[in-house]
N, C-alpha and C. Protein backbone atom coordinates (compact mmCIF):
# COMPACT_ATOMS: atom_id res chain seq x y z
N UNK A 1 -20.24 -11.98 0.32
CA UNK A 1 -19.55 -12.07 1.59
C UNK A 1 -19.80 -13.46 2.17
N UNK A 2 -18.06 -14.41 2.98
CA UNK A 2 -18.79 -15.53 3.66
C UNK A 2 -18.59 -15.40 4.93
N UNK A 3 -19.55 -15.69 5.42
CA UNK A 3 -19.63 -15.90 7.11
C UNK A 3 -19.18 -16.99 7.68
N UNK A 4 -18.04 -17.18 7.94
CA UNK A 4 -18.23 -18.54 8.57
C UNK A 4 -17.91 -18.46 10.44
N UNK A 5 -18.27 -19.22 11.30
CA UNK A 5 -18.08 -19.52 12.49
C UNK A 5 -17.19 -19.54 12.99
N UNK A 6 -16.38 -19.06 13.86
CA UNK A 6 -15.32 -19.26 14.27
C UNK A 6 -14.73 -20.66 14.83
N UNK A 7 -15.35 -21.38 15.21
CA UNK A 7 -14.87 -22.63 15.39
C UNK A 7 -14.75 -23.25 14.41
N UNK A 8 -15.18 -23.02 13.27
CA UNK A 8 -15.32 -24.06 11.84
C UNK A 8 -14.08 -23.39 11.34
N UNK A 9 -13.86 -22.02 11.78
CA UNK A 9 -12.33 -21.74 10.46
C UNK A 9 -11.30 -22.09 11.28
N UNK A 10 -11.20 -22.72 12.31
CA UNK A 10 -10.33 -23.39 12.95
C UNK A 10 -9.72 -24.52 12.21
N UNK A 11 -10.57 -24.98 11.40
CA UNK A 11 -10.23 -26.22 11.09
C UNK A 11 -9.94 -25.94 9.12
N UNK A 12 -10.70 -24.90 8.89
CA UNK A 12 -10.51 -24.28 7.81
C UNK A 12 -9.52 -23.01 7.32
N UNK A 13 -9.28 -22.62 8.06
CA UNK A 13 -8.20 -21.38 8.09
C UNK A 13 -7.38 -21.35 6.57
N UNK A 14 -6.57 -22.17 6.55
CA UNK A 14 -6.08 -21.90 5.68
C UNK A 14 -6.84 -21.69 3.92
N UNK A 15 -7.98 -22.53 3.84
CA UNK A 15 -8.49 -22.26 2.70
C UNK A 15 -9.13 -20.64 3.24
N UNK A 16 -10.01 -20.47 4.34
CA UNK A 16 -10.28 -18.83 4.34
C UNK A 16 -9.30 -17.93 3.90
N UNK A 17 -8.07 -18.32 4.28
CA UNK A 17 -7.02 -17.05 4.05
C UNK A 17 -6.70 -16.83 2.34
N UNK A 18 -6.27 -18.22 1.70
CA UNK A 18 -6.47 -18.30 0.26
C UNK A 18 -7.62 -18.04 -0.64
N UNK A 19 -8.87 -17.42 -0.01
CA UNK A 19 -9.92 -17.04 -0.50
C UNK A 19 -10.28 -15.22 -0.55
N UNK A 20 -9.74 -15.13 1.22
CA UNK A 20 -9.36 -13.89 1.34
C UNK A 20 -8.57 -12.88 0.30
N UNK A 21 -7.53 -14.03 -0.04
CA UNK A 21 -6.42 -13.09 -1.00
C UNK A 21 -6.52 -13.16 -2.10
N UNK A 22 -7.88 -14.35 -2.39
CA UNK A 22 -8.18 -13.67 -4.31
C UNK A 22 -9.57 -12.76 -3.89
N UNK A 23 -9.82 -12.03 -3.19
CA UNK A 23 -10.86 -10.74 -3.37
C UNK A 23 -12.54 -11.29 -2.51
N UNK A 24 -12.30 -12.69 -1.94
CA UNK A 24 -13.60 -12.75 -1.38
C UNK A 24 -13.29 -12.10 0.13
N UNK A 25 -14.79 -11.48 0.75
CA UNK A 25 -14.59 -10.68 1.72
C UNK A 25 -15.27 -11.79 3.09
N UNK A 26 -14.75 -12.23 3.62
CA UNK A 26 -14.72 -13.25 4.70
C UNK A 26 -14.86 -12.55 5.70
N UNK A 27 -15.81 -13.35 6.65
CA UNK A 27 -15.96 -12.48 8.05
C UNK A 27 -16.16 -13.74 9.11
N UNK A 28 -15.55 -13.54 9.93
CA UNK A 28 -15.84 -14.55 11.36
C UNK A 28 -16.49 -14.54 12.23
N UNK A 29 -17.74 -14.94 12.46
CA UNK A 29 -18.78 -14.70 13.86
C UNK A 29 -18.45 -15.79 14.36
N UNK A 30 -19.54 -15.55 15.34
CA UNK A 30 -19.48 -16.39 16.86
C UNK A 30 -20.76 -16.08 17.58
N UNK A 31 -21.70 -17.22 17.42
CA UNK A 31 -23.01 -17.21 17.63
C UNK A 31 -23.89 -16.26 16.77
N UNK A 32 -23.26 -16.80 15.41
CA UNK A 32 -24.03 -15.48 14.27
C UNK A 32 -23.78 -13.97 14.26
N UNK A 33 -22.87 -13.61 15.37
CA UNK A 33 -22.54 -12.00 15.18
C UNK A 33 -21.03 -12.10 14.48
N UNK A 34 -20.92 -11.21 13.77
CA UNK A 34 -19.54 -10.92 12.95
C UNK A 34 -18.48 -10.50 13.88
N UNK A 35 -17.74 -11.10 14.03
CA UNK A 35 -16.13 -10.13 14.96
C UNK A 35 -15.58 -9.68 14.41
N UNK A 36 -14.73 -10.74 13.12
CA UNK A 36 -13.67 -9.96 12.26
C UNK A 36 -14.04 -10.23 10.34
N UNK A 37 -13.07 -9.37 10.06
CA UNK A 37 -13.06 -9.46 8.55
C UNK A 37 -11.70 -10.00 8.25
N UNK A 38 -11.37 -10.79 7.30
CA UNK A 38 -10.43 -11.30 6.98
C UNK A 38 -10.00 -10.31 5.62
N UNK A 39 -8.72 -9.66 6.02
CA UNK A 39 -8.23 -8.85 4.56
C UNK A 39 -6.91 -8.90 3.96
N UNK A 40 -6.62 -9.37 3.16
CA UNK A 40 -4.90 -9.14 2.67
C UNK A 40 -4.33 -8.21 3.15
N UNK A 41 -3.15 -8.19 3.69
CA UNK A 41 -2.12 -7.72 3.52
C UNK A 41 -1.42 -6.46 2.63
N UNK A 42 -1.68 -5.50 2.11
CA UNK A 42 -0.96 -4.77 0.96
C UNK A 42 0.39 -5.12 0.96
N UNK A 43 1.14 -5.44 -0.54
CA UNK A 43 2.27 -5.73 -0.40
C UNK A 43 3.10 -4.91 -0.89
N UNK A 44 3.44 -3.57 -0.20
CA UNK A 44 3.95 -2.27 -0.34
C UNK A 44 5.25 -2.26 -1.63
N UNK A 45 6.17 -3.17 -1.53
CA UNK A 45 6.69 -3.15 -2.45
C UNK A 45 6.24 -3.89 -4.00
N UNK A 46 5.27 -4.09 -4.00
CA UNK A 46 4.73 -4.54 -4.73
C UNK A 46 4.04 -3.38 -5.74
N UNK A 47 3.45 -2.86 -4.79
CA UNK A 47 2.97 -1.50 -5.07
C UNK A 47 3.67 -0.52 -5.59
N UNK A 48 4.54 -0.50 -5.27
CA UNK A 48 5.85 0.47 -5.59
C UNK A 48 6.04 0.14 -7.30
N UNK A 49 6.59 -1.30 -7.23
CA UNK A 49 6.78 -1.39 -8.48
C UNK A 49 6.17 -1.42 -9.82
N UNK A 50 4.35 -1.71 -9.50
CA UNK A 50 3.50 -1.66 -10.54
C UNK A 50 3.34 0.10 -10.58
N UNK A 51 3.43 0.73 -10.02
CA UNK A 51 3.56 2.39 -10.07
C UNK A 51 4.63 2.74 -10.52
N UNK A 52 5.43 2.01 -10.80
CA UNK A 52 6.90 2.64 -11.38
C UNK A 52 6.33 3.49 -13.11
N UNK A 53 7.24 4.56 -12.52
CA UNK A 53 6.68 5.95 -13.80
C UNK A 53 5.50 6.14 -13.90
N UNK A 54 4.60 6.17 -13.29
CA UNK A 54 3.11 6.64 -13.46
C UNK A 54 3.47 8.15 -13.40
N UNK A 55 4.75 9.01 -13.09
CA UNK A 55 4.56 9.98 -13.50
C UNK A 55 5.09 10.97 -14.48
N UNK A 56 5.23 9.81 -15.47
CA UNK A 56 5.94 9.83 -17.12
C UNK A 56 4.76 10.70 -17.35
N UNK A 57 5.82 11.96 -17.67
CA UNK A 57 4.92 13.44 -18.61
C UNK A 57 4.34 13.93 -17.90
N UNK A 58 4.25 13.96 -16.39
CA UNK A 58 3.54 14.78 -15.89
C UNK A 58 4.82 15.61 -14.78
N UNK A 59 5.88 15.44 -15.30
CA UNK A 59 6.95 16.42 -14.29
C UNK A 59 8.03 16.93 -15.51
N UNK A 60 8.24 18.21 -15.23
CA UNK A 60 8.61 18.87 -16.39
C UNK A 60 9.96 19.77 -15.89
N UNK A 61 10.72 19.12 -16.35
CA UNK A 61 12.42 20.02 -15.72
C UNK A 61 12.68 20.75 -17.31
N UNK A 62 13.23 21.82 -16.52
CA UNK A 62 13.78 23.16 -17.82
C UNK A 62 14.91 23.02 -17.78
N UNK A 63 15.04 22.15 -19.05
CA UNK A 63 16.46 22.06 -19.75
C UNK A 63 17.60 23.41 -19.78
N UNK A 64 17.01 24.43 -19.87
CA UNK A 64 17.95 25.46 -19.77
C UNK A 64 18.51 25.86 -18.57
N UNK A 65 17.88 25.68 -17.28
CA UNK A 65 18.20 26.46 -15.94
C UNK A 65 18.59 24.80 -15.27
N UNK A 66 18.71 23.77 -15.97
CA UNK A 66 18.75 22.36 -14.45
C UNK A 66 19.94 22.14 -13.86
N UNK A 67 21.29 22.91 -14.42
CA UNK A 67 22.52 22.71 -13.79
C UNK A 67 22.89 24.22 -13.12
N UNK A 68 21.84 25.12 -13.02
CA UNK A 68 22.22 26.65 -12.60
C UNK A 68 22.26 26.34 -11.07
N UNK A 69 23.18 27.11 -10.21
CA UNK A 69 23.30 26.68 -8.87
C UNK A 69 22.28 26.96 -7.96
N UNK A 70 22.02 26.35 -7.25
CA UNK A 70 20.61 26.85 -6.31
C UNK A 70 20.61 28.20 -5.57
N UNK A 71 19.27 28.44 -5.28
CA UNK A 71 19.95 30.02 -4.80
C UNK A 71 20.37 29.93 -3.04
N UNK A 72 20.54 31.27 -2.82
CA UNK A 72 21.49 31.17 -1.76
C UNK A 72 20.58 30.83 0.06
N UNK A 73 19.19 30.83 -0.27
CA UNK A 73 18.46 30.59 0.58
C UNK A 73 18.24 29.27 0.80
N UNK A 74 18.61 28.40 -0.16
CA UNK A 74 18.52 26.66 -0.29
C UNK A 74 19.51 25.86 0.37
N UNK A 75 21.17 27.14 -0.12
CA UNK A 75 21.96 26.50 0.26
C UNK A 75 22.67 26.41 2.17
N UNK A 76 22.04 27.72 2.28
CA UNK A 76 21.88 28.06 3.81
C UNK A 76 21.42 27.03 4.67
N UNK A 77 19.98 26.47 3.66
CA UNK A 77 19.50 25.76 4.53
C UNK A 77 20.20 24.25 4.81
N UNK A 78 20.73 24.09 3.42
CA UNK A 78 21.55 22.53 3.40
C UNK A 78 22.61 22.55 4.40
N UNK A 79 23.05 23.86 4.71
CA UNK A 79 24.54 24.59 5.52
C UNK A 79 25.92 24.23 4.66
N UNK A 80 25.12 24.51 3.13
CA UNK A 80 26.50 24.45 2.80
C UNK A 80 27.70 25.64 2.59
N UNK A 81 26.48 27.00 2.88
CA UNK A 81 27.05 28.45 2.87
C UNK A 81 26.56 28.42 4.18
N UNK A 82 27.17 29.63 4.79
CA UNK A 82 26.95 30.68 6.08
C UNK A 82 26.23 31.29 5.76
């Protein structure tokens, strides 16, 4: 973990933030007490896409029943029957 001062990352900021976002855990005091932590961002779509199919083989549709019509309690609810 680095500590640095808050008046010093004033002048440093930008290397803290580029340090922040390869995995070092940065914190900002002010008279030696910690205020904040400096943390990336998650980059949600980012995320999305390295998860793409993680759930290959684990969802299982029955080829025999997948075009049978839904039943009549489903479709009520969609309102596509009365």
């Amino acid at each position: 973990m680095k500590t640095v001062d808050i008046d010093a990352a004033e002048t440093e900021l930008s290397a803290l933030v580029d340090e922040a976002l390869a995995g070092e855990e940065v914190v900002l005091a002010k008279d030696g007490k910690p205020l904040v932590r400096l943390t990336p961002i998650e980059n949600r779509k980012k995320d999305i896409l390295s998860t793409f199919g993680m759930l290959k083989g684990k969802i299982w549709i029955d080829d025999d029943h997948f075009d049978d019509p839904l039943p009549d309690d489903i479709l009520r609810g969609f309102g596509v029957i009365d």
